[in-house]
Protein backbone atom coordinates (compact mmCIF):
# COMPACT_ATOMS: atom_id res chain seq x y z
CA UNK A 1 -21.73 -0.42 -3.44
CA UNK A 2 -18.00 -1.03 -1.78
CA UNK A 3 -16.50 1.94 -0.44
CA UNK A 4 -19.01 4.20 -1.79
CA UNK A 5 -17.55 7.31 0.27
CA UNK A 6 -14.35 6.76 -1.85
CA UNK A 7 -13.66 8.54 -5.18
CA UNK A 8 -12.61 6.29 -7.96
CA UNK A 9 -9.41 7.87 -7.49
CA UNK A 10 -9.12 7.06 -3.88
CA UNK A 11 -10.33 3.24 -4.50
CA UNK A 12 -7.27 2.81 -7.19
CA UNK A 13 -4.82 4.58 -4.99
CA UNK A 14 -5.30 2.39 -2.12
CA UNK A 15 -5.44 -0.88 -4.33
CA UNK A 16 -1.83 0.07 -5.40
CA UNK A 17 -1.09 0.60 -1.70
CA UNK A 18 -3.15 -2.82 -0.61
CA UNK A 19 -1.47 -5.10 -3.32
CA UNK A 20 2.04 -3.41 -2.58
CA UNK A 21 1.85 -4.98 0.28
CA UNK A 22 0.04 -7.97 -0.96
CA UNK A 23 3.56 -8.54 -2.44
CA UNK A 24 2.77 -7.02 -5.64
CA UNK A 25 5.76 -4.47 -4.73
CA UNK A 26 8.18 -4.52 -7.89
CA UNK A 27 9.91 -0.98 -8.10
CA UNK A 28 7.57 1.27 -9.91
CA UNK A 29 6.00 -1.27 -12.03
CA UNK A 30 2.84 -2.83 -11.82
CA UNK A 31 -0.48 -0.53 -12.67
CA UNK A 32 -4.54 -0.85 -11.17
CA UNK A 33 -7.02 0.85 -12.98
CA UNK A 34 -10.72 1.44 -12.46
CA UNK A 35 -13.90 2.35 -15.05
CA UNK A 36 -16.17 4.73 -14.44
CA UNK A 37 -19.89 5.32 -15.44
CA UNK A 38 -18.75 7.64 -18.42
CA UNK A 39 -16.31 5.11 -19.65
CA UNK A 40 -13.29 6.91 -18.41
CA UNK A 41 -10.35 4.94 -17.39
CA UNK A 42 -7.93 6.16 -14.50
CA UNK A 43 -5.11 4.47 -13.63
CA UNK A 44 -1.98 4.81 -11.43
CA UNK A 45 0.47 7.01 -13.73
CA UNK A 46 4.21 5.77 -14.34
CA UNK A 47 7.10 6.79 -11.88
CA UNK A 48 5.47 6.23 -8.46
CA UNK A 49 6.07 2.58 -6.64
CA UNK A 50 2.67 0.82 -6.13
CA UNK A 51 3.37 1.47 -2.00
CA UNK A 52 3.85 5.38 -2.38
CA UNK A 53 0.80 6.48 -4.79
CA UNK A 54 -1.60 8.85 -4.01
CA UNK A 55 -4.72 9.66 -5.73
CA UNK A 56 -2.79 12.52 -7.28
CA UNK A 57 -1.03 9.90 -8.73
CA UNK A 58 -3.96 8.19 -10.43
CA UNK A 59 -4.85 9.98 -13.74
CA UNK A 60 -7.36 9.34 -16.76
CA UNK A 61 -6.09 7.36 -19.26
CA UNK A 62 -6.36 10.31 -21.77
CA UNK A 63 -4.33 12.61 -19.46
CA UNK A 64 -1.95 14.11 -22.03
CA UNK A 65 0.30 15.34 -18.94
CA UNK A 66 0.92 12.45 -17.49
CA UNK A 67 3.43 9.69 -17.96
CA UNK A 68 1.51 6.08 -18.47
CA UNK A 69 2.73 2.72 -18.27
CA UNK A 70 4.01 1.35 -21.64
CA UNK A 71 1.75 -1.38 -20.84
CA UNK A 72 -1.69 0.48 -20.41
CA UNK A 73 -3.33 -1.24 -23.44
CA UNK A 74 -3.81 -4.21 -21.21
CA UNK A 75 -6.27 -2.23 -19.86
CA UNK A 76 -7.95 -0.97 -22.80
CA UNK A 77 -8.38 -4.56 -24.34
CA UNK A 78 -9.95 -5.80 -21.01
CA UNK A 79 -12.12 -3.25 -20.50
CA UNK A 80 -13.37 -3.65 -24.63
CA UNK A 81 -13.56 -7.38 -24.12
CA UNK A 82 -15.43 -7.63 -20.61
CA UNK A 83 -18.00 -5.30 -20.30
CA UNK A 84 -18.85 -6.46 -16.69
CA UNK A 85 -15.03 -5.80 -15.42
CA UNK A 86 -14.93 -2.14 -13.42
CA UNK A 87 -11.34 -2.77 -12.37
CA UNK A 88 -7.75 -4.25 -13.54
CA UNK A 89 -4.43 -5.23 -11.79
CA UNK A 90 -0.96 -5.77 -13.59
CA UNK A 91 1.96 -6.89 -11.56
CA UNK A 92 4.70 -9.42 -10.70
CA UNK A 93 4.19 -11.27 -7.39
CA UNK A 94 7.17 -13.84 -7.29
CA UNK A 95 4.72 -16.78 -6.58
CA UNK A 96 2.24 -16.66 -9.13
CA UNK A 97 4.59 -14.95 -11.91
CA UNK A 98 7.12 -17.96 -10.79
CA UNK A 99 3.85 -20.64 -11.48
CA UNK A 100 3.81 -18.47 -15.00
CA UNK A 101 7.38 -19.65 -15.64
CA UNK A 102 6.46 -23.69 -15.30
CA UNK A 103 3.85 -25.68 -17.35
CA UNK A 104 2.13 -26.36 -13.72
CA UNK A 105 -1.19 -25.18 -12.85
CA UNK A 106 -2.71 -23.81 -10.38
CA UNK A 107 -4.45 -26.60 -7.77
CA UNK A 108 -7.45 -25.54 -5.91
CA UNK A 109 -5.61 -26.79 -2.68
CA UNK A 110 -7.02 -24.10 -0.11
CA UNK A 111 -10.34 -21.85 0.51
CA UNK A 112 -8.19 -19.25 -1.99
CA UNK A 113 -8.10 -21.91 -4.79
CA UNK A 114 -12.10 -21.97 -4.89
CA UNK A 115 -11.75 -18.39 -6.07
CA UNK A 116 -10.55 -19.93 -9.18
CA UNK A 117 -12.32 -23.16 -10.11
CA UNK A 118 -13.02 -21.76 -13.25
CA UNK A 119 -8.97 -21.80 -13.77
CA UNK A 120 -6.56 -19.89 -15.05
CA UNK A 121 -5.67 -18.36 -18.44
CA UNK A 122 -1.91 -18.65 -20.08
CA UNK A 123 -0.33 -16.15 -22.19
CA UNK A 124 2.57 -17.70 -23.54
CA UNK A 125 4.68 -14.70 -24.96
CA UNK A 126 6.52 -13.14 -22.79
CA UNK A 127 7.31 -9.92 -24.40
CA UNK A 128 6.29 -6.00 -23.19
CA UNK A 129 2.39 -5.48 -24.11
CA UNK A 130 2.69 -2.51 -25.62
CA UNK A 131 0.32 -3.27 -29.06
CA UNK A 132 -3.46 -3.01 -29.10
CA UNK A 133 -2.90 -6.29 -30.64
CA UNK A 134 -1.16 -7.88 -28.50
CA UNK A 135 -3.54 -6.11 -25.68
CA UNK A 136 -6.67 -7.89 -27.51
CA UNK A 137 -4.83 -11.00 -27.57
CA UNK A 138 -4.42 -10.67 -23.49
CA UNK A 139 -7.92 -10.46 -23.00
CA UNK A 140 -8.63 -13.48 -25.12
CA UNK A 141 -6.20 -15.55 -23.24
CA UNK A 142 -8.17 -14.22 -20.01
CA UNK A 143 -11.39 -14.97 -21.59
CA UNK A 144 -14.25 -15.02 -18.76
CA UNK A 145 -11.85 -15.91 -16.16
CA UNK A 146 -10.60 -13.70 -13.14
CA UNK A 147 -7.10 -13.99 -14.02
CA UNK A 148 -4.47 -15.03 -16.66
CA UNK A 149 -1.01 -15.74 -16.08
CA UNK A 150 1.77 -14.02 -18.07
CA UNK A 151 4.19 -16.62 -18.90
CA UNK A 152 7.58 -15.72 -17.58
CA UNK A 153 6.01 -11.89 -17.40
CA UNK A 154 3.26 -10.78 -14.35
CA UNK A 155 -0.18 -11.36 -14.07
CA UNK A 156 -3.53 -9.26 -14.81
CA UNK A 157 -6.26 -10.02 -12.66
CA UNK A 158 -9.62 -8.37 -12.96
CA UNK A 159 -13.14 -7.49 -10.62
CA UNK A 160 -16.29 -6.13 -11.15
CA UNK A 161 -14.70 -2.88 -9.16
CA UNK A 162 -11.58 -2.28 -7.38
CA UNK A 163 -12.25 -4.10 -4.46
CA UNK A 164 -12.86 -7.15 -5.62
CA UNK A 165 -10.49 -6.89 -8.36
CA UNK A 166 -7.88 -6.71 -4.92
CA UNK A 167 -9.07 -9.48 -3.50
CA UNK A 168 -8.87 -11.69 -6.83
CA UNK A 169 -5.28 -10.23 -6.99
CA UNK A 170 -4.32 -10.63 -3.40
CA UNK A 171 -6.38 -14.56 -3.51
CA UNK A 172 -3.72 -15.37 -6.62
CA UNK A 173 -0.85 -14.68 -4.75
CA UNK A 174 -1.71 -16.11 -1.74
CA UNK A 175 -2.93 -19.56 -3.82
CA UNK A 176 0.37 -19.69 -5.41
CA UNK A 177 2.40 -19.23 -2.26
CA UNK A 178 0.74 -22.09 -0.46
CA UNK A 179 0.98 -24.35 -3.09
CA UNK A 180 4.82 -23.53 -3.84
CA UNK A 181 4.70 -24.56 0.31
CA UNK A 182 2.27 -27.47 0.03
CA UNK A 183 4.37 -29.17 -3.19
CA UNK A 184 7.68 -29.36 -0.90
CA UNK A 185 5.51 -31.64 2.27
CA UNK A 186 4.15 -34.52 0.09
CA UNK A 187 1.44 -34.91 -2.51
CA UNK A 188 -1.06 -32.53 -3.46
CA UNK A 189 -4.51 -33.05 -2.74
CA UNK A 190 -6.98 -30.70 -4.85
CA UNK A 191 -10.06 -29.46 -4.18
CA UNK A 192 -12.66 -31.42 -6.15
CA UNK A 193 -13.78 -28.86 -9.15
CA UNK A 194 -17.61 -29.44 -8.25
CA UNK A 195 -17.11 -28.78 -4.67
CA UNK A 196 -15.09 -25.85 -5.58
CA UNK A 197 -17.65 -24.16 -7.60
CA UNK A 198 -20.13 -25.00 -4.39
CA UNK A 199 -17.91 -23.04 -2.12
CA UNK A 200 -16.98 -20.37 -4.07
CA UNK A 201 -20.21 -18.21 -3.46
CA UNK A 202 -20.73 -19.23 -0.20
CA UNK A 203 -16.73 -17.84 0.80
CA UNK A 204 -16.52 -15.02 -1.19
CA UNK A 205 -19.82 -12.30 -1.24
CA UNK A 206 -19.69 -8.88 -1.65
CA UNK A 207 -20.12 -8.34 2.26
CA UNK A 208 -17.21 -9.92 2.56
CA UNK A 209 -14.90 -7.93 0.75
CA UNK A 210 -16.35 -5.15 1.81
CA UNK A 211 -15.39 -6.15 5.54
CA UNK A 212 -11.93 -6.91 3.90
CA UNK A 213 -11.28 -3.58 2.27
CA UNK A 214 -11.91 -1.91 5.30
CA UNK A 215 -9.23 -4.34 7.37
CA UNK A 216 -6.67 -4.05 4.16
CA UNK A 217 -7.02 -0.07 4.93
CA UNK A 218 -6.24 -0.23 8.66
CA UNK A 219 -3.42 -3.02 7.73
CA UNK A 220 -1.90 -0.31 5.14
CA UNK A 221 -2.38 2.69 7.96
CA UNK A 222 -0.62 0.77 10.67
CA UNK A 223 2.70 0.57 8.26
CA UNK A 224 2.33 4.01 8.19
CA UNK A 225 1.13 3.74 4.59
CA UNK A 226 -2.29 6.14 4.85
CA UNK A 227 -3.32 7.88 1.99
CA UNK A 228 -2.60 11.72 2.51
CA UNK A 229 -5.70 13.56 4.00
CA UNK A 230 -7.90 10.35 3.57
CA UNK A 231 -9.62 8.41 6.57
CA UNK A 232 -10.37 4.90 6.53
């Protein structure tokens, strides 16, 4: 449906290049993966910063020749979990991994708020995820929810396919960022829930973010970050 022209491979190498600059950007860490119709994950392989992958650089999770993230079982446990969800993100951005690191939540304050009316999950420890178990226990913490915050770790945002799985990821950081601004000019002033939930379909459609994955593109290509060979 979004970026249909794309291979899988292409969608999750541009994600990583989208949310690098999305400020998702943390060394080589941080992973996106994607599901396809024969239940094959592929995800960005370990070694490569989110900013510099390529689709050569996204690999199925199986690939016995490639290095993986310790932390692929995130993942694995969303995917088993959430049937619906054709795409994952894993990263640090400061803002919302700093919210992570309080007990505040996150207001719906702005337009990007609405995306979440539902709220946010917490997973309070803080350690690696490197255990099917504690993999499982991430996607319970998510539960139906488009994101979960990592306490004092990341977050892992997810989207019925890469695109919007982006834009939930990008929408988080951006949420975050103007309510760390908002909180230092006076007193918050939330979004009413049941308004939220009215707006959310009405601001964000799938024509939308199809319109938006086309502008991240050009935005990546004009800091001279254009996949090799590929045109947006």
């Amino acid at each position: 449906m979004i970026a249909v022209a794309q291979s899988l491979r292409e969608q999750v190498a541009w994600a990583c290049r989208i949310i690098g600059l999305e400020g998702y950007a943390d060394l080589t860490l941080g992973h996106v993966s994607a599901l396809d119709g024969d239940g094959v994950i592929w995800i960005k392989r370990k070694g490569v910063a989110l900013d510099e992958v390529e689709p050569s650089d996204v690999v199925p999770l199986g690939d016995t020749e490639a290095t993986l993230h310790l932390e692929t079982v995130l993942h694995e446990a969303v995917y088993r979990a959430r049937p619906e969800v054709g795409a994952v993100i894993h990263g640090h951005p400061p803002y919302a991994t700093a919210l992570g690191a309080t007990r505040g939540e996150l207001e719906i304050l702005t337009h990007d708020g609405v995306l979440f009316a539902d709220g946010l999950g917490r997973f309070a420890d803080p350690d690696l995820i490197v255990e099917d178990e504690q993999g499982d226990s991430v996607a319970a913490a998510l539960g139906n929810r488009r994101a979960v915050l990592l306490e004092n770790h990341g977050v892992l945002v997810v989207g019925k396919d890469v695109p919007w799985a982006v834009l939930t990821a990008a929408t988080l950081e951006r949420a975050a960022r103007l309510q760390s601004i908002a909180a230092t000019l006076g007193q918050l002033r939330p979004i009413a829930p049941k308004l939220a939930r009215e707006l959310e379909p009405v601001k964000y459609r799938d024509a939308f973010v199809a319109e938006y994955w086309q502008a991240w593109q050009r935005q990546v290509a004009r800091a001279g970050g254009r996949l090799g060979g590929d045109q947006p």
